[in-house]
Protein backbone atom coordinates (compact mmCIF):
# COMPACT_ATOMS: atom_id res chain seq x y z
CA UNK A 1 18.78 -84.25 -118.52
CA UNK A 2 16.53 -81.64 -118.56
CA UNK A 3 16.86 -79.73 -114.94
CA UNK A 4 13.66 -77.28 -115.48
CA UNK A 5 11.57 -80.65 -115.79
CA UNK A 6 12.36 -81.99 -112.32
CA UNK A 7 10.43 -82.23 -109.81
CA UNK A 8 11.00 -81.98 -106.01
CA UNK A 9 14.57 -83.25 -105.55
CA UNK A 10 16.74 -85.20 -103.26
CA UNK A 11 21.09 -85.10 -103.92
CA UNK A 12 22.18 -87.99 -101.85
CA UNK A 13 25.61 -89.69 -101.43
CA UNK A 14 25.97 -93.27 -102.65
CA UNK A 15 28.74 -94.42 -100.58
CA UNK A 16 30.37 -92.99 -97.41
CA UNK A 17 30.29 -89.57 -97.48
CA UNK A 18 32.54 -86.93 -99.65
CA UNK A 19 30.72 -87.86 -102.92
CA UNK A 20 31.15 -84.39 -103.98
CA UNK A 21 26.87 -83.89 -103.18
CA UNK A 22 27.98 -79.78 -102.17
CA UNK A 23 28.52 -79.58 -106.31
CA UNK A 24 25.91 -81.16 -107.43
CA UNK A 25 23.87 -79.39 -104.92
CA UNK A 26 25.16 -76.02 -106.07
CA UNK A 27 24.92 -76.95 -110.08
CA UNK A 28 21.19 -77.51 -109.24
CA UNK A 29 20.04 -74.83 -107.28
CA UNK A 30 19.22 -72.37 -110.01
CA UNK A 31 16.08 -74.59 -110.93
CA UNK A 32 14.91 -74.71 -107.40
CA UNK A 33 13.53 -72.25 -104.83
CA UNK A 34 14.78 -73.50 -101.73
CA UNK A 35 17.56 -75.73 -100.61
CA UNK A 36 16.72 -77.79 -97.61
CA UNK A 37 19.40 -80.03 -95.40
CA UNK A 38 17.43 -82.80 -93.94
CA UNK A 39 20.03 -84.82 -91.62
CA UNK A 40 23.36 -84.93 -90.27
CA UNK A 41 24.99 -82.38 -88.71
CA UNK A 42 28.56 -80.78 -88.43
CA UNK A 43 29.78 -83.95 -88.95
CA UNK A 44 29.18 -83.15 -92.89
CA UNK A 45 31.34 -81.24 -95.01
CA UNK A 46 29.90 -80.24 -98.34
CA UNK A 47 32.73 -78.19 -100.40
CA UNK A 48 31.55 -76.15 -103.64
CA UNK A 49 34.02 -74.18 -106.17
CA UNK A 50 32.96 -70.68 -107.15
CA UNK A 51 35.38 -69.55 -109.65
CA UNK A 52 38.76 -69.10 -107.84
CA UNK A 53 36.45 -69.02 -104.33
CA UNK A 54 36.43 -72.63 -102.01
CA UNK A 55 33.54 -72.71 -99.67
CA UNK A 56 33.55 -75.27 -97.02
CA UNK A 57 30.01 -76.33 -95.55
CA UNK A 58 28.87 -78.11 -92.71
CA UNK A 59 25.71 -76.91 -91.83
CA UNK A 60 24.24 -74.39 -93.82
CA UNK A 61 22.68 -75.39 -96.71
CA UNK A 62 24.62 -75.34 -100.18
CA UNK A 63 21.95 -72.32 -100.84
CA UNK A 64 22.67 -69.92 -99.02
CA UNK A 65 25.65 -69.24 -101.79
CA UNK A 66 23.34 -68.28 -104.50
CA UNK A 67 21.07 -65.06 -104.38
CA UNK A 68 18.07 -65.26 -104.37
CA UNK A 69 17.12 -68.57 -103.05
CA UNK A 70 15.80 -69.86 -99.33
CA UNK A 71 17.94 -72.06 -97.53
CA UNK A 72 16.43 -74.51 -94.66
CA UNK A 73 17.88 -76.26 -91.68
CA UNK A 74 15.23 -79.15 -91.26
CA UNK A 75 13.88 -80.87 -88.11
CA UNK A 76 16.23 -83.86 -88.88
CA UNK A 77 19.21 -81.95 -88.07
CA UNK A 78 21.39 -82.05 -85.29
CA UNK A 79 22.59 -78.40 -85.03
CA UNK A 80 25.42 -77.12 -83.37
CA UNK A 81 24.83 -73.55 -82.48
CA UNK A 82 27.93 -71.96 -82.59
CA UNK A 83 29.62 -74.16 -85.38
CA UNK A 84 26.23 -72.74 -87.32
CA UNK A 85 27.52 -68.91 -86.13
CA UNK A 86 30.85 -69.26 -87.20
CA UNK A 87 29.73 -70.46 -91.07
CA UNK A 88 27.51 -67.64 -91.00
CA UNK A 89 30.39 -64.99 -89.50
CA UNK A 90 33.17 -66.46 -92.02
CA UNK A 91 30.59 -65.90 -94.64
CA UNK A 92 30.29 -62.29 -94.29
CA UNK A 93 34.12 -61.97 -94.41
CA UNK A 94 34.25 -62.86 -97.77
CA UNK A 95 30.59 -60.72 -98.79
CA UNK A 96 28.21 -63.70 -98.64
CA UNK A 97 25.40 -62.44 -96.15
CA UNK A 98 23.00 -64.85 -94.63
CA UNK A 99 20.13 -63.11 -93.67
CA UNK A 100 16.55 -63.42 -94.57
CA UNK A 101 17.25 -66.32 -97.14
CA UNK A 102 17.99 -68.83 -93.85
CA UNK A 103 15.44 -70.44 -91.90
CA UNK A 104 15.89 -73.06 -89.05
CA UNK A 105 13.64 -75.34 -87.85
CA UNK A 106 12.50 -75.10 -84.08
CA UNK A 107 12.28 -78.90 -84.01
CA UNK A 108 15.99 -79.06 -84.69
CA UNK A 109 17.96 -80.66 -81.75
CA UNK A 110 20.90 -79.10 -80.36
CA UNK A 111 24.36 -80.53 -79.60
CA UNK A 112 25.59 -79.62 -76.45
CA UNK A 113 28.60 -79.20 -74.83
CA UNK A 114 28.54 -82.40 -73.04
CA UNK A 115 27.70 -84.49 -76.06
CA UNK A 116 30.90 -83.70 -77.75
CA UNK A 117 32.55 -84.83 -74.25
CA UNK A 118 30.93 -87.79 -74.73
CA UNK A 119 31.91 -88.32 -78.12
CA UNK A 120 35.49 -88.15 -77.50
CA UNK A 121 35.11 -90.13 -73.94
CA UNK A 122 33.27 -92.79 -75.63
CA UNK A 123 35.74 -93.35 -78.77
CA UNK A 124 38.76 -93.56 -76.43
CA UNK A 125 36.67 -96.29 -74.43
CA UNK A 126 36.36 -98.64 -77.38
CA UNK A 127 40.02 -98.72 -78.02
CA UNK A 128 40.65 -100.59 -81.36
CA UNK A 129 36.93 -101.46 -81.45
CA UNK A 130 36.53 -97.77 -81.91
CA UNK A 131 33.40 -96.52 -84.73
CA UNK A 132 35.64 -93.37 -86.25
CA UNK A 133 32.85 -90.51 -85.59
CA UNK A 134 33.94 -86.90 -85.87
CA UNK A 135 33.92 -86.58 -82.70
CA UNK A 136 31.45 -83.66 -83.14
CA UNK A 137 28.67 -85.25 -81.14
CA UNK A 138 25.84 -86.08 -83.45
CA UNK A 139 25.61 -89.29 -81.94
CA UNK A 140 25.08 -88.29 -78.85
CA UNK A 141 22.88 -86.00 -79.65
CA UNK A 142 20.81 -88.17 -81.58
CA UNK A 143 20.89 -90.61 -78.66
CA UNK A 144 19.17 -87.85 -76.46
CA UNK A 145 16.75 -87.10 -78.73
CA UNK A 146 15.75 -90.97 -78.47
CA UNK A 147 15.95 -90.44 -74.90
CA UNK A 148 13.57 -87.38 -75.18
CA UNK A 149 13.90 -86.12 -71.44
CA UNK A 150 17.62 -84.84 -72.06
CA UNK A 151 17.03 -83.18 -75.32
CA UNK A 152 16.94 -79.81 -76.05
CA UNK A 153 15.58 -78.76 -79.23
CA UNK A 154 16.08 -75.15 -80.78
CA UNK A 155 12.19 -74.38 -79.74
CA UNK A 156 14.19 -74.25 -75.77
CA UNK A 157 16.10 -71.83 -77.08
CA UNK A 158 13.39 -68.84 -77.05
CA UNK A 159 12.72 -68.89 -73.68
CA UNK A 160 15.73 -68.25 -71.47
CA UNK A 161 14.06 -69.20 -68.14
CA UNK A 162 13.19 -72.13 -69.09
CA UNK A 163 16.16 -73.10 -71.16
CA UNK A 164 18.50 -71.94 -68.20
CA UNK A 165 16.51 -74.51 -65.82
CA UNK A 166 16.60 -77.42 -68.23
CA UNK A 167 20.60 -77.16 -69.04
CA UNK A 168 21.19 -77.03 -64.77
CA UNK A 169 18.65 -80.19 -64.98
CA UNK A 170 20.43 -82.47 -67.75
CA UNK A 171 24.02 -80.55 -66.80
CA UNK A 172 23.90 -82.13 -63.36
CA UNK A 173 23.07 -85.78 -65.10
CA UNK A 174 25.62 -85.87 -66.96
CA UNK A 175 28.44 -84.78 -64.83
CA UNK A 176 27.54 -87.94 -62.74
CA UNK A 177 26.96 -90.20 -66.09
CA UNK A 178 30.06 -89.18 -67.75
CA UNK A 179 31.95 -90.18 -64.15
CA UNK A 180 30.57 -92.75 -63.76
CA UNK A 181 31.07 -94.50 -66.81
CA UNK A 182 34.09 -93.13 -68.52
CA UNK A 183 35.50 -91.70 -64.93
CA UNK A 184 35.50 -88.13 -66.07
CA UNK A 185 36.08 -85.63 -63.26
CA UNK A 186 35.70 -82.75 -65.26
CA UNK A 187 32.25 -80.80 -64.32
CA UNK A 188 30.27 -79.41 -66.35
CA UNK A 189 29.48 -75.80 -65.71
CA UNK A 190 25.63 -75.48 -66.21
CA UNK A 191 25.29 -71.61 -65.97
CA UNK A 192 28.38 -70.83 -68.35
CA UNK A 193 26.21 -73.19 -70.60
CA UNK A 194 23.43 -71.56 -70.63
CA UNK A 195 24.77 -67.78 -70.72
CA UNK A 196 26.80 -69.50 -73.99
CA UNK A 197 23.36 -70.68 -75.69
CA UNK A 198 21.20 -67.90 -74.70
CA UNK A 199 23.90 -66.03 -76.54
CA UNK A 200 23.57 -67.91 -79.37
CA UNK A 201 19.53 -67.43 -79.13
CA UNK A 202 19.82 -63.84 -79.57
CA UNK A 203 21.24 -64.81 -83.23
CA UNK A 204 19.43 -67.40 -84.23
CA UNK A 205 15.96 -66.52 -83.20
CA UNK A 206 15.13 -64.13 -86.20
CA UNK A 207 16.07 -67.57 -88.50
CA UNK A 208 13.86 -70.09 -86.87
CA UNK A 209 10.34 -70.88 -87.66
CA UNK A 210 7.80 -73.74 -88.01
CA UNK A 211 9.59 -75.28 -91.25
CA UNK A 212 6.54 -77.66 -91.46
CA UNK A 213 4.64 -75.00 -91.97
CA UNK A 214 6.84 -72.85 -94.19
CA UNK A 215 7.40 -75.87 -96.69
CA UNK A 216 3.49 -76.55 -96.93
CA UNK A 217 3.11 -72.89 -97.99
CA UNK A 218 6.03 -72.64 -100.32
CA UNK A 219 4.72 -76.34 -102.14
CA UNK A 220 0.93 -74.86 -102.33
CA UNK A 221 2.42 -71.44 -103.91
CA UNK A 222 4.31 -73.82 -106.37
CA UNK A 223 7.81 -73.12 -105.43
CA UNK A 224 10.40 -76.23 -106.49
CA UNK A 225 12.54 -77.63 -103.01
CA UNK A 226 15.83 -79.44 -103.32
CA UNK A 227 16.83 -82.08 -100.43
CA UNK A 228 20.06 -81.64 -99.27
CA UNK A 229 21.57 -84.94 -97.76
CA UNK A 230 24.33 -85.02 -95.52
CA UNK A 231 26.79 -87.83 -94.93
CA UNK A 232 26.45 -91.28 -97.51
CA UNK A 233 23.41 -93.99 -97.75
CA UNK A 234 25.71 -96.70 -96.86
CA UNK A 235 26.28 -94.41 -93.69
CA UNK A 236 22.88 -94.71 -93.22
CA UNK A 237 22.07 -95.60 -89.23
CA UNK A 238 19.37 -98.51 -90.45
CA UNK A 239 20.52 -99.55 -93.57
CA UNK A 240 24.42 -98.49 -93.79
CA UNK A 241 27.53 -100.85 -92.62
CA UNK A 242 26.37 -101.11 -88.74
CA UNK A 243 27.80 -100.21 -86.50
CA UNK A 244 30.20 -97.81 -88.38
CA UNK A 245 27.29 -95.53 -89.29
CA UNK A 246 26.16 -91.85 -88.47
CA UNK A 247 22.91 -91.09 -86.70
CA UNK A 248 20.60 -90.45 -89.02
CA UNK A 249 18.57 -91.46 -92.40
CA UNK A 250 20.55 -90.73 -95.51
CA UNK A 251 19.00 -91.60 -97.98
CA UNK A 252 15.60 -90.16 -99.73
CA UNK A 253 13.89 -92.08 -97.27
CA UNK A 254 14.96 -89.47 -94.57
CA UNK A 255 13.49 -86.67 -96.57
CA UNK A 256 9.55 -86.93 -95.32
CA UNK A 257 10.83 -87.18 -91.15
CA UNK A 258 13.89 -85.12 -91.35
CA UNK A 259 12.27 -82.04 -93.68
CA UNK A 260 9.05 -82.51 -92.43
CA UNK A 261 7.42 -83.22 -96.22
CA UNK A 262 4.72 -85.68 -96.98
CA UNK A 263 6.16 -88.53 -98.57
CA UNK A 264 5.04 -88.17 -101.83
CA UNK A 265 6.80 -84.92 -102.27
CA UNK A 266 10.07 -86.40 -103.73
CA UNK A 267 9.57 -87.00 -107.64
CA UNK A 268 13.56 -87.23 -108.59
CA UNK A 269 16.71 -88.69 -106.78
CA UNK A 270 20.17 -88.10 -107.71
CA UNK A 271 22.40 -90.11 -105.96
CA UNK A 272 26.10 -88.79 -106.07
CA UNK A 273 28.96 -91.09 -106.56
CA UNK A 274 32.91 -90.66 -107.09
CA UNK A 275 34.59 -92.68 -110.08
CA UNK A 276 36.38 -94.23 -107.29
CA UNK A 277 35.47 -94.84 -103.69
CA UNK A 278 36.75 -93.59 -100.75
CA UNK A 279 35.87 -93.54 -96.84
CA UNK A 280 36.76 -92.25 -93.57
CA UNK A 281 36.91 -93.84 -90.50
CA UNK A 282 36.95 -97.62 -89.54
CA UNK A 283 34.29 -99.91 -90.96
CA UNK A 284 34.55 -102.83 -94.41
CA UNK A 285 35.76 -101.31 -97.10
CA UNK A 286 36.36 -104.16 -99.91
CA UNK A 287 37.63 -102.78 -102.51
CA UNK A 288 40.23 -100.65 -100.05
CA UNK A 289 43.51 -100.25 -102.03
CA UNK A 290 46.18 -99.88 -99.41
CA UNK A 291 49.48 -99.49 -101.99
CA UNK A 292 51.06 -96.87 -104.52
CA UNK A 293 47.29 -96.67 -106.78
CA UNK A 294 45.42 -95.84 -103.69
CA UNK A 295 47.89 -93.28 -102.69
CA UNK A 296 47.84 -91.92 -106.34
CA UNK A 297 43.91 -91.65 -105.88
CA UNK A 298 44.43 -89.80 -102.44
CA UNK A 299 47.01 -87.16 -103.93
CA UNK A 300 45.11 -86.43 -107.14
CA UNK A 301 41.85 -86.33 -105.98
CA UNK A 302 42.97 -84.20 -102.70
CA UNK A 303 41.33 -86.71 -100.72
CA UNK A 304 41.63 -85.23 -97.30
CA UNK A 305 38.16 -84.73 -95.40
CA UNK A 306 36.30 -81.77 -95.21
CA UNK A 307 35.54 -81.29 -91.82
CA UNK A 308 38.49 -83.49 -89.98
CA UNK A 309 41.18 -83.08 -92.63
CA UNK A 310 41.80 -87.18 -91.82
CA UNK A 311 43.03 -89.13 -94.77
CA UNK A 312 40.22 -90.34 -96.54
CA UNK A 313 41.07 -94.15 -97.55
CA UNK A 314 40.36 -94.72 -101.84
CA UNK A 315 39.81 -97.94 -103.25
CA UNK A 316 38.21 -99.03 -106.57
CA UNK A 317 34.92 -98.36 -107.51
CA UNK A 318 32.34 -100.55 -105.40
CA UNK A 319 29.49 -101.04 -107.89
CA UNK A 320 28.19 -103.74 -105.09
CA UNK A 321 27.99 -101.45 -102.85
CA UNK A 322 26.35 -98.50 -105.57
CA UNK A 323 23.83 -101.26 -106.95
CA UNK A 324 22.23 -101.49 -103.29
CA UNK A 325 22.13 -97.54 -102.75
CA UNK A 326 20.61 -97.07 -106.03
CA UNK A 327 18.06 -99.74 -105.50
CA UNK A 328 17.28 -98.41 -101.57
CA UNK A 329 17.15 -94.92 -102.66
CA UNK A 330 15.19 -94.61 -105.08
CA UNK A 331 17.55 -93.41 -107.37
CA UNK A 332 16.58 -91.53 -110.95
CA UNK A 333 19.62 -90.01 -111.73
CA UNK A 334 23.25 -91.07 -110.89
CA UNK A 335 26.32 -87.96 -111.07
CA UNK A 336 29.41 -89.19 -111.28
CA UNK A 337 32.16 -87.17 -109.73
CA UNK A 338 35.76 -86.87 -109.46
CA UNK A 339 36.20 -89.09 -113.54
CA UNK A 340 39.90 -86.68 -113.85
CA UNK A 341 41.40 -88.10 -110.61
CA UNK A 342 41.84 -91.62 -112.46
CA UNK A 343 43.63 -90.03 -115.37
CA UNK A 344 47.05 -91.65 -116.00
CA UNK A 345 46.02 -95.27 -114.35
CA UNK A 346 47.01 -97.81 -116.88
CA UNK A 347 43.99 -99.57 -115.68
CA UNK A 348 41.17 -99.08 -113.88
CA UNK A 349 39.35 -101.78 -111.45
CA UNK A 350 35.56 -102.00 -110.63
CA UNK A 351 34.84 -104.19 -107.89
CA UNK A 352 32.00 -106.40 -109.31
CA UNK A 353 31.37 -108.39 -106.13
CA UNK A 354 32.28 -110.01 -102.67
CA UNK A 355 34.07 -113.40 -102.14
CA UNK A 356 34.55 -114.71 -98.63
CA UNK A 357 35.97 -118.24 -97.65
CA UNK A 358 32.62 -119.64 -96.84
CA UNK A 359 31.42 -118.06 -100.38
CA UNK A 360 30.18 -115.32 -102.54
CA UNK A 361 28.34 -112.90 -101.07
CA UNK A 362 24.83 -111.73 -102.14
CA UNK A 363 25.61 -108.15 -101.26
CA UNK A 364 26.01 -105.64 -99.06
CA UNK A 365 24.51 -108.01 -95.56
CA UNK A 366 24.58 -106.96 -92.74
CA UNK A 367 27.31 -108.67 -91.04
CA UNK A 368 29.98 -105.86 -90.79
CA UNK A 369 32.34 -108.62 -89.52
CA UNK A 370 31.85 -110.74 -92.26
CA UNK A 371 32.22 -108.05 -94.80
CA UNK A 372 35.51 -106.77 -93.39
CA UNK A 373 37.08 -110.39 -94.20
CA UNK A 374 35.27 -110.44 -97.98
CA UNK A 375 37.45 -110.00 -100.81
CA UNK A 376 36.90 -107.61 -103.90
CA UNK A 377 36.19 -109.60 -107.10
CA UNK A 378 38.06 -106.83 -109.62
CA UNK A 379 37.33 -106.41 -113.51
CA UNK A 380 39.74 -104.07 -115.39
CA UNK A 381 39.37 -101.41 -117.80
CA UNK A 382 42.17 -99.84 -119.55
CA UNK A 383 43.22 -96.49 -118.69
CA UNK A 384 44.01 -92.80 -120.09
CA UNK A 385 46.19 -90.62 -120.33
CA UNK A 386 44.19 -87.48 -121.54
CA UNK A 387 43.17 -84.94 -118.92
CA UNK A 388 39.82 -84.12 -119.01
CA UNK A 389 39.60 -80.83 -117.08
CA UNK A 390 39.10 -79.15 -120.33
CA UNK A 391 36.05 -81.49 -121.81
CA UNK A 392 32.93 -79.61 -121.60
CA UNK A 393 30.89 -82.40 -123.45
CA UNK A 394 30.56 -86.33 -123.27
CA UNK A 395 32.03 -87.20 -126.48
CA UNK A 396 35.22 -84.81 -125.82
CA UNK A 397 36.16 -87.48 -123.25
CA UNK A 398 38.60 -90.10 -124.47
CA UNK A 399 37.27 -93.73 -125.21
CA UNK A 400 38.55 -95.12 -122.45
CA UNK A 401 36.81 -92.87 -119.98
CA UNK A 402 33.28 -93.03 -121.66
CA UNK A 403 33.46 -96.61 -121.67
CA UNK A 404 34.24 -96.54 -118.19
CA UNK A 405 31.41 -94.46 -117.47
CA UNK A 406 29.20 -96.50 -119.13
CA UNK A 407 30.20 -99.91 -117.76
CA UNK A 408 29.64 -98.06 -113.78
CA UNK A 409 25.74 -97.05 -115.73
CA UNK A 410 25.35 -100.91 -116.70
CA UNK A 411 26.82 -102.34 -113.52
CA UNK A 412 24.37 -99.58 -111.18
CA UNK A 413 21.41 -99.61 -113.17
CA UNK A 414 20.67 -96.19 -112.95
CA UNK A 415 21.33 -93.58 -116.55
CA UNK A 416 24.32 -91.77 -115.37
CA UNK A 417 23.28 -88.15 -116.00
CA UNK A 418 25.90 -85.56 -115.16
CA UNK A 419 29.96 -86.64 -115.17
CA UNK A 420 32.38 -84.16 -113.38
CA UNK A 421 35.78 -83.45 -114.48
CA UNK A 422 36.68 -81.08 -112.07
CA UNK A 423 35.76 -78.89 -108.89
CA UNK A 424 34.12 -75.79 -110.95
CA UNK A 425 30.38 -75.34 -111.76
CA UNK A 426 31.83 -75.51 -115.55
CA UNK A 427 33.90 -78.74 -115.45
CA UNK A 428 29.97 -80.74 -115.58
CA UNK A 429 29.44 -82.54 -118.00
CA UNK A 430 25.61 -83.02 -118.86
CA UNK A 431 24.57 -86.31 -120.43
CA UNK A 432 20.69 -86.37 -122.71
């Protein structure tokens, strides 16, 4: 794999999130100029290893840690203002300074105070029919925006009189639609609100700009972009395992609306996958492994989440599942991440397909009830027992493992590019 030869560039997740995307993000950014997220919000955690130094991401772009390159908060984004702030400030503590290299999109919506309220209100509703968000209030945000006359975009954000009227407006509406349908009494204080965001506008406002505009420049001048994708495709809001979704497109096909790019612009995909799988939240999850081997996934592979620290559950690799991301992606390239973690398994599943009492299943369908019921049809591979953190090229990697690797590239039909055994930029391995 030749990195200087790619063109435009998406990193996308292949199953539910915490695919390890903030690496391969980070391994790639040399070859690019600027590093664009294009969805998702805080409800993303990307974490990349710098040497000794763990940085933990939610919305700034993976670029901002390397000098010299332009990181971009896209339109798509749902941005939380202060959680934004705080990456920034924790940043600086350690001598990373975002400054000039960040730009934010004034088409950006903003999540508000009352759409985390909702968020939490709205979980606690559903009971056991719950959808697992973050409670971070993406959705609700997202839902506004959709809704258009309770939105408030990062553009409101430069003019305080205006911005100060518009919170007392939507403020006041949802006081009465959070009592009324989740019987909140709590009310929400419209002009500590506003002196909170027009704080937050005396930050942010030397980082925003028309990103439409900057990206049609930067393409005409020749400078290379790399899409940032938050979250996983089977997440995806459309085409993910509905209703236990996120808001927004994750997959390439979120990269012209969310970044604000014609559609042409992508020319390479690589879709990030672990050598396992693993997911957080409720939702079908065949090839879940609830004993002693899933556990043994969870410790090695420090399987905690990012952004919630909630037990992420692991299962065997779902090559179902991988097949359809490749195929609605668009995928080029396939990284594998995470191949150490299954070190010391005498054997290694790969779920190969779905069985349910009626039948077989073609796929992932979209029937989340029906796929919560199917059963994992499992082929083994046999283990190892070498660890791998030391390899630093394919063939150093036991037999077992490159066979394994190459039975996920048959089964995904997609050339598995890059292999990672380990968290550091030097534990990649590159494939030709």
């Amino acid at each position: 794999m030749d990195f200087s030869e790619l063109g435009h560039t998406c990193v996308v997740g292949m199953h539910w999130g915490d695919e390890g995307k903030g690496k391969i993000v980070d391994l790639l950014t040399e070859h690019f100029d600027i590093v664009v997220r294009f969805n998702g919000g805080g409800n993303a955690g990307h974490t990349v290893m710098i040497g000794d130094d763990k940085f933990a991401l939610h919305l700034l772009p993976v670029g901002v840690l390397s000098p010299g390159k332009m990181a971009v908060v896209g339109p798509g984004v749902a941005l939380d203002a202060g959680r934004i702030l705080e990456e920034i400030d924790a940043l600086a503590k350690r001598g990373v300074i975002v400054a000039d290299n960040l730009r934010i999109s004034d088409r950006a919506h903003l999540v508000m105070p009352w759409h985390k309220r909702q968020d939490v209100l709205s979980e606690t509703a559903l009971g056991s029919g719950k959808i697992g968000t973050t409670a971070r209030g993406i959705g609700p945000c997202y839902a506004d925006k959709m809704y258009r006359a309770t939105a408030i975009r990062v553009a409101d954000l430069l003019n305080a009189r205006a911005l100060r009227e518009k919170i007392r407006q939507v403020a006041a509406f949802k006081t009465k639609l959070l009592s009324a349908c989740y019987g909140d009494t709590e009310r929400l204080d419209a002009e500590a609100i506003a002196d909170e965001y027009l704080g937050y506008a005396d930050r942010i406002r030397p980082h925003v700009c028309d990103t439409t505009c900057f990206f049609w420049q930067a393409i005409r001048e020749g400078k290379r972009l790399l899409f940032e994708g938050a979250n996983g495709m089977l997440l995806d809001v459309d085409h993910g395992t509905f209703p236990f979704v996120t808001s927004s497109t994750t997959s390439a096909i979120g990269v012209p609306a969310g970044a604000g790019v014609p559609t042409q612009t992508i020319r390479t995909c690589v879709g990030v996958t672990k050598a396992y799988t693993t997911r957080v939240g409720a939702g079908p999850f065949p090839s879940e492994l609830t004993d002693e081997v899933g556990q043994y996934i969870r410790e090695r592979g420090h399987e905690y989440g990012t952004t919630t620290g909630r037990p992420r559950r692991c299962g065997w690799f779902d090559a179902v599942a991988a097949r359809y991301a490749a195929r609605l992606g668009g995928l080029t390239h396939v990284a594998v991440m995470h191949l150490d973690t299954l070190t010391g398994l005498d054997r290694i599943g790969l779920c190969t397909g779905y069985r349910t009492a009626g039948g077989d299943l073609p796929g992932v369908i979209a029937d989340a009830a029906v796929l919560e019921q199917a059963e994992p049809l499992i082929d083994y591979l046999p283990g190892w027992k070498q660890e791998l953190r030391e390899c630093r090229r394919f063939d150093e990697l036991p037999p077992a493992a490159r066979g394994y690797i190459e039975r996920l590239e048959t089964l995904v039909g997609v050339p598995i590019t890059i292999v990672s055994v380990g968290p550091e930029r030097n534990q990649t391995l590159i494939r030709a």
